[in-house]
Protein backbone atom coordinates (compact mmCIF):
# COMPACT_ATOMS: atom_id res chain seq x y z
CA UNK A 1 24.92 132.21 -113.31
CA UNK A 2 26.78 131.48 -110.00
CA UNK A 3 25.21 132.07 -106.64
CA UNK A 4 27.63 134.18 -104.99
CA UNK A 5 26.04 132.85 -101.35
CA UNK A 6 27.95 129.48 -102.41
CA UNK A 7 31.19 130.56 -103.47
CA UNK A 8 33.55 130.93 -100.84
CA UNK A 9 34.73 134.42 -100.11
CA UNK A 10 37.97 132.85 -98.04
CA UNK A 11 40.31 130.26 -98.30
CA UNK A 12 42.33 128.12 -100.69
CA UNK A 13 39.18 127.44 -102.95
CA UNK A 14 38.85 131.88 -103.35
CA UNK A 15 42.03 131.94 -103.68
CA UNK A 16 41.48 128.81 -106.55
CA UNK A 17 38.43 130.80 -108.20
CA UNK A 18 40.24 134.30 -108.36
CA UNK A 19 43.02 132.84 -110.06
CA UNK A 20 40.48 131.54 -112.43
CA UNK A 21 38.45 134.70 -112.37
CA UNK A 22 42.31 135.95 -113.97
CA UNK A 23 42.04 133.59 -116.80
CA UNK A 24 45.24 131.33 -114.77
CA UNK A 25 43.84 127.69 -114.16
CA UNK A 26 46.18 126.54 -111.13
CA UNK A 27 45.95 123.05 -109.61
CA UNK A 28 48.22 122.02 -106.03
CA UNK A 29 51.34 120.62 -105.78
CA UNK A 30 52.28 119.13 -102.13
CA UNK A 31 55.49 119.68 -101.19
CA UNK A 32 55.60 117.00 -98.43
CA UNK A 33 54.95 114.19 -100.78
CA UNK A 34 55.20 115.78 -104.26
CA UNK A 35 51.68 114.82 -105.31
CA UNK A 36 49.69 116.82 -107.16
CA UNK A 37 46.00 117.73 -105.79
CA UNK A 38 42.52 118.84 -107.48
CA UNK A 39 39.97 120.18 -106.24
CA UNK A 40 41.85 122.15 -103.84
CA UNK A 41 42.36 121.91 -100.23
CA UNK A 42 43.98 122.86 -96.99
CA UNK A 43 45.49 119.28 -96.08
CA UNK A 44 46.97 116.74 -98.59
CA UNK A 45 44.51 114.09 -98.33
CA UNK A 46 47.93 111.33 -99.57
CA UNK A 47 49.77 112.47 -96.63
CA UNK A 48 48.40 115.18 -94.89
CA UNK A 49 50.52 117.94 -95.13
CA UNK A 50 49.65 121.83 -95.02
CA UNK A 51 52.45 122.32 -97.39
CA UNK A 52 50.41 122.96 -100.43
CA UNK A 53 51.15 125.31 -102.82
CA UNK A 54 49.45 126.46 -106.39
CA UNK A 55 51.13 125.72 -109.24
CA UNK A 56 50.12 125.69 -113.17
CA UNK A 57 50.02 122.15 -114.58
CA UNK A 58 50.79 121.56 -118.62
CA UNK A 59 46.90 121.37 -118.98
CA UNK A 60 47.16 118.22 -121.25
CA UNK A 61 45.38 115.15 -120.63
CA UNK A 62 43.45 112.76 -121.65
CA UNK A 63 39.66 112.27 -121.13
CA UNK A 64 38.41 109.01 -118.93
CA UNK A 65 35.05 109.35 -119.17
CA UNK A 66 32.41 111.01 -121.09
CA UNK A 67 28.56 111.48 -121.52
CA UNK A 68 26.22 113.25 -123.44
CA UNK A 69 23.11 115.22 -121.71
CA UNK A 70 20.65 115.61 -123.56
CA UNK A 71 18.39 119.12 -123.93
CA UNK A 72 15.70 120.26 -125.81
CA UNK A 73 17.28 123.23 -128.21
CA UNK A 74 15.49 125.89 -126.54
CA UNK A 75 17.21 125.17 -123.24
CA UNK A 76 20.74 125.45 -125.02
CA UNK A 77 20.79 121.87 -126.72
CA UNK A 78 23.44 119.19 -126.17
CA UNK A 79 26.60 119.20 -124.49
CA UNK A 80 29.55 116.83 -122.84
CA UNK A 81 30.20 115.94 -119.49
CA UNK A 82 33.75 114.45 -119.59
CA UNK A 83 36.15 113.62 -116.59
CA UNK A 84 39.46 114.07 -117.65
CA UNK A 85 42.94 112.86 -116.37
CA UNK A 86 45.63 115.77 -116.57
CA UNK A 87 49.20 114.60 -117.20
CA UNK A 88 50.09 115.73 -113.77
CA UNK A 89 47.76 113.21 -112.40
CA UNK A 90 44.75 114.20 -110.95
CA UNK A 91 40.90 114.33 -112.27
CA UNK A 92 38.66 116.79 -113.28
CA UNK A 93 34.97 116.69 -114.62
CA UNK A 94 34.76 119.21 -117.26
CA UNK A 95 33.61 120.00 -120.64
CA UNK A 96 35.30 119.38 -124.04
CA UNK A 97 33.95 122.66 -126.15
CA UNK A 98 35.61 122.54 -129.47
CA UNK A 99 33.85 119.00 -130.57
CA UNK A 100 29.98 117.86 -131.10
CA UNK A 101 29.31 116.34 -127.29
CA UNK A 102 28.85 112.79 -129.48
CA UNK A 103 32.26 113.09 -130.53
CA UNK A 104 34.22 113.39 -127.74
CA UNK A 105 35.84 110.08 -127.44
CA UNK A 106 37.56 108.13 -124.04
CA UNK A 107 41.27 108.35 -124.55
CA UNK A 108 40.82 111.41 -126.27
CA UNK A 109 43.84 114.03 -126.06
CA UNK A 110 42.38 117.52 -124.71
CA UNK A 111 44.18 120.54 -123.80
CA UNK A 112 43.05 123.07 -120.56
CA UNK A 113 41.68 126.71 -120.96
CA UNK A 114 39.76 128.95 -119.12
CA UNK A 115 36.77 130.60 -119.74
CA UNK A 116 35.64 133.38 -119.05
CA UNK A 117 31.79 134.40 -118.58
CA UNK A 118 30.37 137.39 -116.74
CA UNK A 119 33.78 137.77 -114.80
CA UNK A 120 34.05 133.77 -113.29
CA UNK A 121 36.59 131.97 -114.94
CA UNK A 122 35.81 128.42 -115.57
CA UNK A 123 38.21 125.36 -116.86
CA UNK A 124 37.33 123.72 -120.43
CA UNK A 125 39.40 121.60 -122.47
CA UNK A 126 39.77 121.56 -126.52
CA UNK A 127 40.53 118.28 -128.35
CA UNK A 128 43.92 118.20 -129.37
CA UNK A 129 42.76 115.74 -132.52
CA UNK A 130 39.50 115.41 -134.40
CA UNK A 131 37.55 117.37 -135.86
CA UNK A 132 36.01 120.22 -134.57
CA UNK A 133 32.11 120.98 -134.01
């Protein structure tokens, strides 16, 4: 469950989180430089312009890194921490849902979604190959 004291109520990250909140997973693109940006921001931090603006990326990438935490099954048992490369550039630490977390695999093909869970939308990724959990 979120704490609603730390989510911003203004800004480009609200603005970020109700787009998520819609089930529409948005990352920046800067016009000034024509890099893309995640997590968002107010300045390009490549060349530090203000002309940002949301866009929706493919959602494809490929995973760069991955681990497996550990819980007891009460708790919720195992899951994946993976940071994953999207095709437009830019890195994101996520989850890849649709696999066992010990067979998520670095260089892995994964494809974005959002999920939604007591109204806060949140970015996942499927495997786009292998099979599923």
């Amino acid at each position: 469950m979120s704490n609603p004291a730390s989510t911003p109520s203004t800004g480009i990250q609200a603005r970020h989180q109700a787009e998520l909140d819609q089930g529409r997973f948005l990352i920046q693109h800067c016009a000034g430089c024509g890099q893309h940006l995640y997590y968002p921001r107010e300045l390009c931090p490549h060349c530090g312009s203000e002309a940002l603006s949301l866009v929706a990326p493919v959602g494809t990438g490929t995973v760069y890194s991955t681990t497996v935490i550990r819980r007891k099954p009460e708790a919720g048992g195992d899951y994946n921490v993976a940071l994953v490369d999207l095709d437009e550039g830019v890195r994101l630490m996520s989850r890849v849902s649709n696999l066992a977390p010990g067979a998520v695999a670095i260089g892995q093909r994964v494809q974005a979604r959002v999920q939604l869970s007591e109204g806060r939308g949140l970015v996942l990724f499927d495997a786009l190959t292998g099979d599923a959990a």
